[in-house]
PDB file of N, CA and C in Angstrom:
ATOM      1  N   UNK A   1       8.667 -30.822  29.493  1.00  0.00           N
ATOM      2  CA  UNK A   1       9.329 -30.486  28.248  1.00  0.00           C
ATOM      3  C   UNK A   1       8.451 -30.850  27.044  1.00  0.00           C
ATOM      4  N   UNK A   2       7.982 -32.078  26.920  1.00  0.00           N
ATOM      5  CA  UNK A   2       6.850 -32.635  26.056  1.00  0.00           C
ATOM      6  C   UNK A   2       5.595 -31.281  25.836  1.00  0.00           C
ATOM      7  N   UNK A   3       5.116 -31.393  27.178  1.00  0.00           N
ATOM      8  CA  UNK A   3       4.239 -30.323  26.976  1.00  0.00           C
ATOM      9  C   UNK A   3       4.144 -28.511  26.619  1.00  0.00           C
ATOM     10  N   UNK A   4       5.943 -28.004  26.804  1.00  0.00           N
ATOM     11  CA  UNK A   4       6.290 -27.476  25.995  1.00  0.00           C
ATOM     12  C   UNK A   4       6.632 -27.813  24.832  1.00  0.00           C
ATOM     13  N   UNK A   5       7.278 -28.600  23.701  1.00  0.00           N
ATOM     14  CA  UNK A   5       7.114 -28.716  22.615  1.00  0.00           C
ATOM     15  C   UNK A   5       6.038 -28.990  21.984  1.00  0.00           C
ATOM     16  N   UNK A   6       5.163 -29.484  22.738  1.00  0.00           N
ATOM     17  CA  UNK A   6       3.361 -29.362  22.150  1.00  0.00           C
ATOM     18  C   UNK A   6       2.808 -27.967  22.000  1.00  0.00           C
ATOM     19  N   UNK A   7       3.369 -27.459  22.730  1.00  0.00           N
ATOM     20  CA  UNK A   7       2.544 -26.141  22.735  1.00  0.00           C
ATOM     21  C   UNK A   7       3.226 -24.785  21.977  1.00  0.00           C
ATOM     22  N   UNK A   8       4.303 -25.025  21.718  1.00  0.00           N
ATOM     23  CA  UNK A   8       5.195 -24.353  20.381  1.00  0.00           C
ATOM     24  C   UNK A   8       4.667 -24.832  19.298  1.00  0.00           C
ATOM     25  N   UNK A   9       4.546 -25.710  18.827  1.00  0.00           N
ATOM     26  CA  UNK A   9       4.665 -26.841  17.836  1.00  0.00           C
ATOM     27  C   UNK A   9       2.561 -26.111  17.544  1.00  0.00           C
ATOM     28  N   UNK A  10       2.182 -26.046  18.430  1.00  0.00           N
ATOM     29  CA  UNK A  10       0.593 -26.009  18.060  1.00  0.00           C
ATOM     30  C   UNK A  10       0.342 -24.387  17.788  1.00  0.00           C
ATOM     31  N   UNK A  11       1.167 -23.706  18.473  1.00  0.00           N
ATOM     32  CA  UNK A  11       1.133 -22.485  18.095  1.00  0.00           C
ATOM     33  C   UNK A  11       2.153 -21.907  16.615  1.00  0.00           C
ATOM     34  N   UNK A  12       2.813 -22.824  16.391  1.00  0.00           N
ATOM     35  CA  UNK A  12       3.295 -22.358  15.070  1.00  0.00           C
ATOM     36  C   UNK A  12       2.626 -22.691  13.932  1.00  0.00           C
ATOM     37  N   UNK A  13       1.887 -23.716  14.515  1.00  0.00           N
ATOM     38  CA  UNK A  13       0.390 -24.296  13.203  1.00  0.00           C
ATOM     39  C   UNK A  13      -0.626 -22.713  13.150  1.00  0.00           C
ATOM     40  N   UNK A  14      -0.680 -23.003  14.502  1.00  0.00           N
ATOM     41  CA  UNK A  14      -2.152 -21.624  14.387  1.00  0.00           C
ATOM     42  C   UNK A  14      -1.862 -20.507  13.636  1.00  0.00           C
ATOM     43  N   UNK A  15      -0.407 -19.671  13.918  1.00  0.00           N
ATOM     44  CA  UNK A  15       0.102 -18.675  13.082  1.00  0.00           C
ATOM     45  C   UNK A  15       0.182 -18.617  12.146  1.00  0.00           C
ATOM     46  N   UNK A  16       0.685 -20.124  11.438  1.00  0.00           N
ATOM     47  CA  UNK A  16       0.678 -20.170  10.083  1.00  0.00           C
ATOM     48  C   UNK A  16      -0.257 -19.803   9.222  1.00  0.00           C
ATOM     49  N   UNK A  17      -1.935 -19.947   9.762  1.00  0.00           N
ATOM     50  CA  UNK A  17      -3.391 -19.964   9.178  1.00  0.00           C
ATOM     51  C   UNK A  17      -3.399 -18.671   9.246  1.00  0.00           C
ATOM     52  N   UNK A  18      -2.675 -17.420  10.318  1.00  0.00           N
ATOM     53  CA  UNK A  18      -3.265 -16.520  10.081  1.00  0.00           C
ATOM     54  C   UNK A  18      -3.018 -15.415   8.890  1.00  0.00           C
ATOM     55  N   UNK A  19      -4.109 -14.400   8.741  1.00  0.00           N
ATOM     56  CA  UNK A  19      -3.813 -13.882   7.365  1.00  0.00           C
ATOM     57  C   UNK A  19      -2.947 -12.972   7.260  1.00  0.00           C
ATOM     58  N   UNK A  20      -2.382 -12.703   6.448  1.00  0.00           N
ATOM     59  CA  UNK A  20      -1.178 -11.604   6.430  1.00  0.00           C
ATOM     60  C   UNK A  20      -1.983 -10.739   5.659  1.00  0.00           C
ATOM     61  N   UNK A  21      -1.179  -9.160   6.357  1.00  0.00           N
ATOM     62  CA  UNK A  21      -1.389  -7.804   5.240  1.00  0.00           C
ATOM     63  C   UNK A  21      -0.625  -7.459   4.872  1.00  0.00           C
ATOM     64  N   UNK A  22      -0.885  -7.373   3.608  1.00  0.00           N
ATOM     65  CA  UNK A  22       0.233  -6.967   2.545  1.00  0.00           C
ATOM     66  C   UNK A  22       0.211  -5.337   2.326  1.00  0.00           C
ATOM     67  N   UNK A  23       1.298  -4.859   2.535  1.00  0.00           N
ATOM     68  CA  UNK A  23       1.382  -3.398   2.224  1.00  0.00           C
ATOM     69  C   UNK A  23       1.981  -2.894   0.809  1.00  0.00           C
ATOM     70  N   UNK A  24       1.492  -1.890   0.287  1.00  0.00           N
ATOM     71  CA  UNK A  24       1.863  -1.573  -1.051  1.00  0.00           C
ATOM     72  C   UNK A  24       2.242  -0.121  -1.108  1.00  0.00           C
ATOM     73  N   UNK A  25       3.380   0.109  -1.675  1.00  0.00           N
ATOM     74  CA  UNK A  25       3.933   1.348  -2.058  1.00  0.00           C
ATOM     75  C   UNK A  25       3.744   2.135  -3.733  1.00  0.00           C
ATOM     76  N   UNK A  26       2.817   2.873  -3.087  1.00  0.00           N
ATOM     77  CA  UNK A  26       2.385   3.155  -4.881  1.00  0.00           C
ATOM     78  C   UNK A  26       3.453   4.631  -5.119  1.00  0.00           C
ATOM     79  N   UNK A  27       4.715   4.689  -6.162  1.00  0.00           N
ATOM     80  CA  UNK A  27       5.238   5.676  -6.380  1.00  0.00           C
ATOM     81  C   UNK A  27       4.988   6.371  -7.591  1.00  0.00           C
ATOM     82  N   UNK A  28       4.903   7.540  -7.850  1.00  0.00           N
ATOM     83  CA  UNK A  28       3.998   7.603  -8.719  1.00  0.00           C
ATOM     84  C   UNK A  28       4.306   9.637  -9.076  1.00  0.00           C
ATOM     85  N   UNK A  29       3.738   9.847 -10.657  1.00  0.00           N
ATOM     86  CA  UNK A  29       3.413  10.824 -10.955  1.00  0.00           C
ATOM     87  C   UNK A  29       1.584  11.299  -9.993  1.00  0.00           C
ATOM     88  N   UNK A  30       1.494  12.411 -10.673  1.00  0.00           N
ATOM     89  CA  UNK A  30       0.242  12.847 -10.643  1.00  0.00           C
ATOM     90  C   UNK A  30      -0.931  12.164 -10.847  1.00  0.00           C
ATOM     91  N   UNK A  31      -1.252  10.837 -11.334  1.00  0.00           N
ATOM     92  CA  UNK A  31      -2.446  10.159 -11.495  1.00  0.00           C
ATOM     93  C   UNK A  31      -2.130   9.559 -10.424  1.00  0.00           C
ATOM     94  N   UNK A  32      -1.016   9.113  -9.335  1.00  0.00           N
ATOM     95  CA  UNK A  32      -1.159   8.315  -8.156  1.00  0.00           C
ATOM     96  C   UNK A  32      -1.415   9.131  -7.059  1.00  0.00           C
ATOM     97  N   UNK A  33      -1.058  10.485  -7.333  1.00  0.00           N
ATOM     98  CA  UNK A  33      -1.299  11.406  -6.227  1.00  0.00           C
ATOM     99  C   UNK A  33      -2.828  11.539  -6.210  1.00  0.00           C
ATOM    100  N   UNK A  34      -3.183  11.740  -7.306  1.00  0.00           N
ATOM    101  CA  UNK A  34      -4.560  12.473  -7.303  1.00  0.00           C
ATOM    102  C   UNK A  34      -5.874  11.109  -6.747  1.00  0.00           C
ATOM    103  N   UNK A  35      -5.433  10.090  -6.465  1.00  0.00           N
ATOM    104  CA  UNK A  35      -6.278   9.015  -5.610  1.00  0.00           C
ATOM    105  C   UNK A  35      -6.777   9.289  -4.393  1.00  0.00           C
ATOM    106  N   UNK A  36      -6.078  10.338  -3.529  1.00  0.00           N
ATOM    107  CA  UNK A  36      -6.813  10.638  -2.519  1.00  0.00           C
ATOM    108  C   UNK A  36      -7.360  12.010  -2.596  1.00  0.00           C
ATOM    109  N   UNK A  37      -7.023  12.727  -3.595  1.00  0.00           N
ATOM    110  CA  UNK A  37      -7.338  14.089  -4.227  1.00  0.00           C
ATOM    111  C   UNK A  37      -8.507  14.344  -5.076  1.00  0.00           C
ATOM    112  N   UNK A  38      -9.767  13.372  -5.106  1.00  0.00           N
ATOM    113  CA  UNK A  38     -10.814  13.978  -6.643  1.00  0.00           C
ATOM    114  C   UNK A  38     -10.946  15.322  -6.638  1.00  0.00           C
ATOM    115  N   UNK A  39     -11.017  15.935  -5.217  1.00  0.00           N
ATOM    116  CA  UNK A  39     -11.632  17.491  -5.682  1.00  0.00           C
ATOM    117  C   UNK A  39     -10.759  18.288  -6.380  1.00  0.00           C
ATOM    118  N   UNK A  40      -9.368  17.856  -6.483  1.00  0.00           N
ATOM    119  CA  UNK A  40      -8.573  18.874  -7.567  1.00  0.00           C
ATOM    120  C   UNK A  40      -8.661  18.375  -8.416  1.00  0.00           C
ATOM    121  N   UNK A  41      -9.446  17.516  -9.360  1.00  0.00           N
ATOM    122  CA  UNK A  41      -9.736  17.481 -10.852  1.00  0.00           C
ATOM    123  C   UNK A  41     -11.375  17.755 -10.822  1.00  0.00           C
ATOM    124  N   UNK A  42     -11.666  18.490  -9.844  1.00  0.00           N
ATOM    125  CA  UNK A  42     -13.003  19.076 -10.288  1.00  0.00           C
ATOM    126  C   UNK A  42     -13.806  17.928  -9.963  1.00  0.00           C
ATOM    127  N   UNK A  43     -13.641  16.546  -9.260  1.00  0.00           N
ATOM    128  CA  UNK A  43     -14.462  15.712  -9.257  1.00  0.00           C
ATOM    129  C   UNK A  43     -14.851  15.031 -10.155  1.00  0.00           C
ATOM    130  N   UNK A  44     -14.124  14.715 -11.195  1.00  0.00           N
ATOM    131  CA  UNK A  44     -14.385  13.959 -12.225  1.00  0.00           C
ATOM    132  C   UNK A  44     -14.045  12.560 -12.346  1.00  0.00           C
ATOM    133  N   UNK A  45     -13.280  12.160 -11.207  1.00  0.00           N
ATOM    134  CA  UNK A  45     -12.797  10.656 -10.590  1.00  0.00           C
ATOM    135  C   UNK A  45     -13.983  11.070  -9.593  1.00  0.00           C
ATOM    136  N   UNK A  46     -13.993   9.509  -9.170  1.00  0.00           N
ATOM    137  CA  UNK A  46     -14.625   9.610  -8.055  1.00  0.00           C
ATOM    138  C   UNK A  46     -13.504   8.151  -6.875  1.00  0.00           C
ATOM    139  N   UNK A  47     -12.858   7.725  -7.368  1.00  0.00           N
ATOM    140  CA  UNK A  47     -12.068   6.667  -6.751  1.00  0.00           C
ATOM    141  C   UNK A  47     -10.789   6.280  -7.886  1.00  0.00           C
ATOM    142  N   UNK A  48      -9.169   6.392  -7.301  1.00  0.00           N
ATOM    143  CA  UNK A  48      -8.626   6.018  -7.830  1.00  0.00           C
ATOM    144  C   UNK A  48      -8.234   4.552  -8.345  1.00  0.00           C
ATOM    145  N   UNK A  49      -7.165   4.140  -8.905  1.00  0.00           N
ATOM    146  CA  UNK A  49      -6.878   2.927  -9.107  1.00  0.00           C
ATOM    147  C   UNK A  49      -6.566   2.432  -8.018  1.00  0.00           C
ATOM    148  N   UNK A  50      -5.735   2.705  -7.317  1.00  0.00           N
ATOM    149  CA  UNK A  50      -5.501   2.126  -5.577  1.00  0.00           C
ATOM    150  C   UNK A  50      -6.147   1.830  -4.606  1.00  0.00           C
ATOM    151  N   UNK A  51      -7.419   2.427  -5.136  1.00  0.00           N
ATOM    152  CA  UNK A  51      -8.886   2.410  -3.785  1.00  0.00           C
ATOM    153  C   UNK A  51      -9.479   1.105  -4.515  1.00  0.00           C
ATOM    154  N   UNK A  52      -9.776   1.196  -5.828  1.00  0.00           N
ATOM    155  CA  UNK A  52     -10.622   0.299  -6.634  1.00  0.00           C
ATOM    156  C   UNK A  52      -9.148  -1.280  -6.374  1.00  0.00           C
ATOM    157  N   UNK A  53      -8.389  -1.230  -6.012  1.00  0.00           N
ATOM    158  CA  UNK A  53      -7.126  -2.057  -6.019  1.00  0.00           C
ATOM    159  C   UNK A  53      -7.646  -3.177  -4.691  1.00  0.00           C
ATOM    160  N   UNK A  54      -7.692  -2.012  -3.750  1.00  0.00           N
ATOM    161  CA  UNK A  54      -7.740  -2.435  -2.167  1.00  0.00           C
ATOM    162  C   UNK A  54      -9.083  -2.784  -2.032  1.00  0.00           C
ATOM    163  N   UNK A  55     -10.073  -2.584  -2.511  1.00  0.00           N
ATOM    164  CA  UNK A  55     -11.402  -3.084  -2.581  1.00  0.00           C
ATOM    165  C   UNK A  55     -12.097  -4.028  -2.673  1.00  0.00           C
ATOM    166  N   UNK A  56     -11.402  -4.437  -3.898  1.00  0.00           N
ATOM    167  CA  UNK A  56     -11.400  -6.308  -4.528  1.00  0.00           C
ATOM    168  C   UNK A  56     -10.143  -7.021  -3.786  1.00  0.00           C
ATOM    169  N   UNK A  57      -9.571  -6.391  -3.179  1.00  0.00           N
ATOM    170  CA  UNK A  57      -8.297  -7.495  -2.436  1.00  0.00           C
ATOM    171  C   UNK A  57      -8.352  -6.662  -0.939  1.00  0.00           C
ATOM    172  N   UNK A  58      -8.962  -6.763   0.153  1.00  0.00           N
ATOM    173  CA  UNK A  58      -8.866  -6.030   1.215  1.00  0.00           C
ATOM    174  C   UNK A  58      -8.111  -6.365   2.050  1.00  0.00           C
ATOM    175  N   UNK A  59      -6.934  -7.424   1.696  1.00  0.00           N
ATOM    176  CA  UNK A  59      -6.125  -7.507   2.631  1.00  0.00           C
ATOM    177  C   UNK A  59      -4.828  -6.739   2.042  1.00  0.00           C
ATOM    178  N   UNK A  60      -4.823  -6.180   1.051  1.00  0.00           N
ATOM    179  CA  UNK A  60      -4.014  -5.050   0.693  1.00  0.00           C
ATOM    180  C   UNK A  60      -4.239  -3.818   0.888  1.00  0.00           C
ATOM    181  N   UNK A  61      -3.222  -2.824   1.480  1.00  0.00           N
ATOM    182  CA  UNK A  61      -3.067  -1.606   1.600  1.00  0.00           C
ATOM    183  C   UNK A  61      -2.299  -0.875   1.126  1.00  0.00           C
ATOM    184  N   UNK A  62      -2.234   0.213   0.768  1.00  0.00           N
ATOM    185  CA  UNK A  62      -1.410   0.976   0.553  1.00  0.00           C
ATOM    186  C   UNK A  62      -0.908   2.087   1.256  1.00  0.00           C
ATOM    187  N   UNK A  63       0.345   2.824   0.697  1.00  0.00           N
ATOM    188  CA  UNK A  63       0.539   3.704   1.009  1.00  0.00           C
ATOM    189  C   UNK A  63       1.267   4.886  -0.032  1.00  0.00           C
ATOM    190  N   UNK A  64       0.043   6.336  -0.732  1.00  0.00           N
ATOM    191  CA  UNK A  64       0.357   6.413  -1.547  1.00  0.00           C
ATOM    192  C   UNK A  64       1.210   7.823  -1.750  1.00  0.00           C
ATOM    193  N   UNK A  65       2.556   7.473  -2.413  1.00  0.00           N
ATOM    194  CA  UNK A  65       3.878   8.276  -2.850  1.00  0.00           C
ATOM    195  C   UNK A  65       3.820   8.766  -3.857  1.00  0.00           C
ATOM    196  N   UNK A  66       2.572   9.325  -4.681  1.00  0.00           N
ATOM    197  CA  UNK A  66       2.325   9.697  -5.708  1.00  0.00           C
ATOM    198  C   UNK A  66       2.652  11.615  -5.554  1.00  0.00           C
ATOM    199  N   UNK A  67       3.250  12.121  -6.716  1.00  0.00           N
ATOM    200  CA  UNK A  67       3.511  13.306  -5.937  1.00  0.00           C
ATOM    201  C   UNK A  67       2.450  14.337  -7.252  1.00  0.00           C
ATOM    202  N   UNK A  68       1.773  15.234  -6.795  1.00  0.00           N
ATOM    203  CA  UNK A  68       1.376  16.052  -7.965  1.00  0.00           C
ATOM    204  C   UNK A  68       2.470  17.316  -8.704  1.00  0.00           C
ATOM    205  N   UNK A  69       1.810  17.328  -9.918  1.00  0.00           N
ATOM    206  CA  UNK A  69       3.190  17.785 -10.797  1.00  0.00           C
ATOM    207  C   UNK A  69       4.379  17.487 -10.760  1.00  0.00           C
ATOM    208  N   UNK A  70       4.752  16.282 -10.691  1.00  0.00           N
ATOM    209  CA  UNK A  70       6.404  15.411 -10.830  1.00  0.00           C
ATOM    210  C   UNK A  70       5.315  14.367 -12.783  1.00  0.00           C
ATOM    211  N   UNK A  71       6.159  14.548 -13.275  1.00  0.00           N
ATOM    212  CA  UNK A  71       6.288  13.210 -14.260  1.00  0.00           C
ATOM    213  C   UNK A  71       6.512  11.928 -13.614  1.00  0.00           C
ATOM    214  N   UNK A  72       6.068  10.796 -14.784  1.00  0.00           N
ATOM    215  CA  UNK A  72       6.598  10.005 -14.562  1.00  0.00           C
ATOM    216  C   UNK A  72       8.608   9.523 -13.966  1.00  0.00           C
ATOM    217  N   UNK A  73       8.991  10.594 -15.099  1.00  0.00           N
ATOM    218  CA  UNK A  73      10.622   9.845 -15.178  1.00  0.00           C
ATOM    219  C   UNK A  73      11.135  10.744 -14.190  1.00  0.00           C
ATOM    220  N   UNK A  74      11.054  11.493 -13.404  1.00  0.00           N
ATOM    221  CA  UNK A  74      10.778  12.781 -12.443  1.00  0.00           C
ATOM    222  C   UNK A  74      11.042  11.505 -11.288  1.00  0.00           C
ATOM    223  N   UNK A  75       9.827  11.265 -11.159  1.00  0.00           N
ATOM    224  CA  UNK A  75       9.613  10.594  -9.474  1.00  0.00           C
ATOM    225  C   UNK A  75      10.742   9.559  -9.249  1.00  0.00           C
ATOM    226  N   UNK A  76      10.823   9.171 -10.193  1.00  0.00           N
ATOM    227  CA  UNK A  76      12.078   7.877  -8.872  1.00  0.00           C
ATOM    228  C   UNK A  76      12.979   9.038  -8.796  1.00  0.00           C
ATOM    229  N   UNK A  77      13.830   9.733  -8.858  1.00  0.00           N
ATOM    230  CA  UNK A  77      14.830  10.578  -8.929  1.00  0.00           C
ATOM    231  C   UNK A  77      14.411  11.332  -7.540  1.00  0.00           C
ATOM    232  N   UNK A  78      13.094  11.990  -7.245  1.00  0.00           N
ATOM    233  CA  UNK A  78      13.387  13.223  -6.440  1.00  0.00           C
ATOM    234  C   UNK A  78      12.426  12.235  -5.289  1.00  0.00           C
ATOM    235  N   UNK A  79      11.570  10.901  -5.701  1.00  0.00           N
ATOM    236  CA  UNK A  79      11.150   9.878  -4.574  1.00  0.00           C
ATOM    237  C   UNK A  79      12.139  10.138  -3.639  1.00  0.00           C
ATOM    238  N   UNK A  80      13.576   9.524  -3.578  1.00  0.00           N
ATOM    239  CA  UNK A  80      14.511   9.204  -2.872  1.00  0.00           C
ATOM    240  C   UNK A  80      14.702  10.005  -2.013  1.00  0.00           C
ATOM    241  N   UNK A  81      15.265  10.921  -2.520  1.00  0.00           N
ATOM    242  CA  UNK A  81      15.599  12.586  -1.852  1.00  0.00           C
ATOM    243  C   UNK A  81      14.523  12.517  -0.835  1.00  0.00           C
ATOM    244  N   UNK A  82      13.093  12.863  -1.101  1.00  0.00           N
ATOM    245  CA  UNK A  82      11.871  13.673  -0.728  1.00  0.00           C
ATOM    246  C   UNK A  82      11.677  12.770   0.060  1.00  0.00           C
ATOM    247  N   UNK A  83      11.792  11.458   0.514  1.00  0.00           N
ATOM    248  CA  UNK A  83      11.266  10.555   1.016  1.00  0.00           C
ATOM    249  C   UNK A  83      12.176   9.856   2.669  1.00  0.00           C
ATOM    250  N   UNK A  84      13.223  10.698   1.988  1.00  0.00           N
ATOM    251  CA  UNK A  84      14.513  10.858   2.910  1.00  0.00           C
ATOM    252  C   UNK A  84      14.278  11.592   4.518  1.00  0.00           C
ATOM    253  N   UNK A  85      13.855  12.442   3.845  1.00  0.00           N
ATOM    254  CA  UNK A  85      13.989  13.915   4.954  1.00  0.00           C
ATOM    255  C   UNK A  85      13.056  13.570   5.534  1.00  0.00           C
TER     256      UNK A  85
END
């Protein structure tokens, strides 16, 4: 029994150290869509804010809900719906 509670007890230390990934939900008009999109602005981005995000912090990811041609005040409204189905 000892040597089971040693060995719980040592494995809940080890887990603790390990690193977590954090996931990120980017919802978004047209400048969040267009992050994985440069060639539809002609290439004039070359990396969005979300790439340049995850770059300097690589234990963050995303996942991006940016929709093209929705507005800002647009997307939470038809997010829900669209995100539904």
């Amino acid at each position: 029994m000892k040597k089971l509670l040693l060995f719980v007890f040592i494995s809940l230390v080890i887990s603790s150290f390990s690193e977590r990934q954090i996931k990120w939900t980017a919802i978004g008009d047209s400048i969040t869509y267009l992050n994985e999109h440069p060639d539809e602005t002609g290439n004039r981005i070359t990396k969005g804010y979300m790439t340049g995000v995850v770059e300097k912090l690589p234990k963050i990811s995303y996942n991006n809900k940016g929709f093209n041609g929705w507005t800002a005040s647009r997307s939470f409204g038809k997010f829900n719906r669209h995100c539904s189905t």
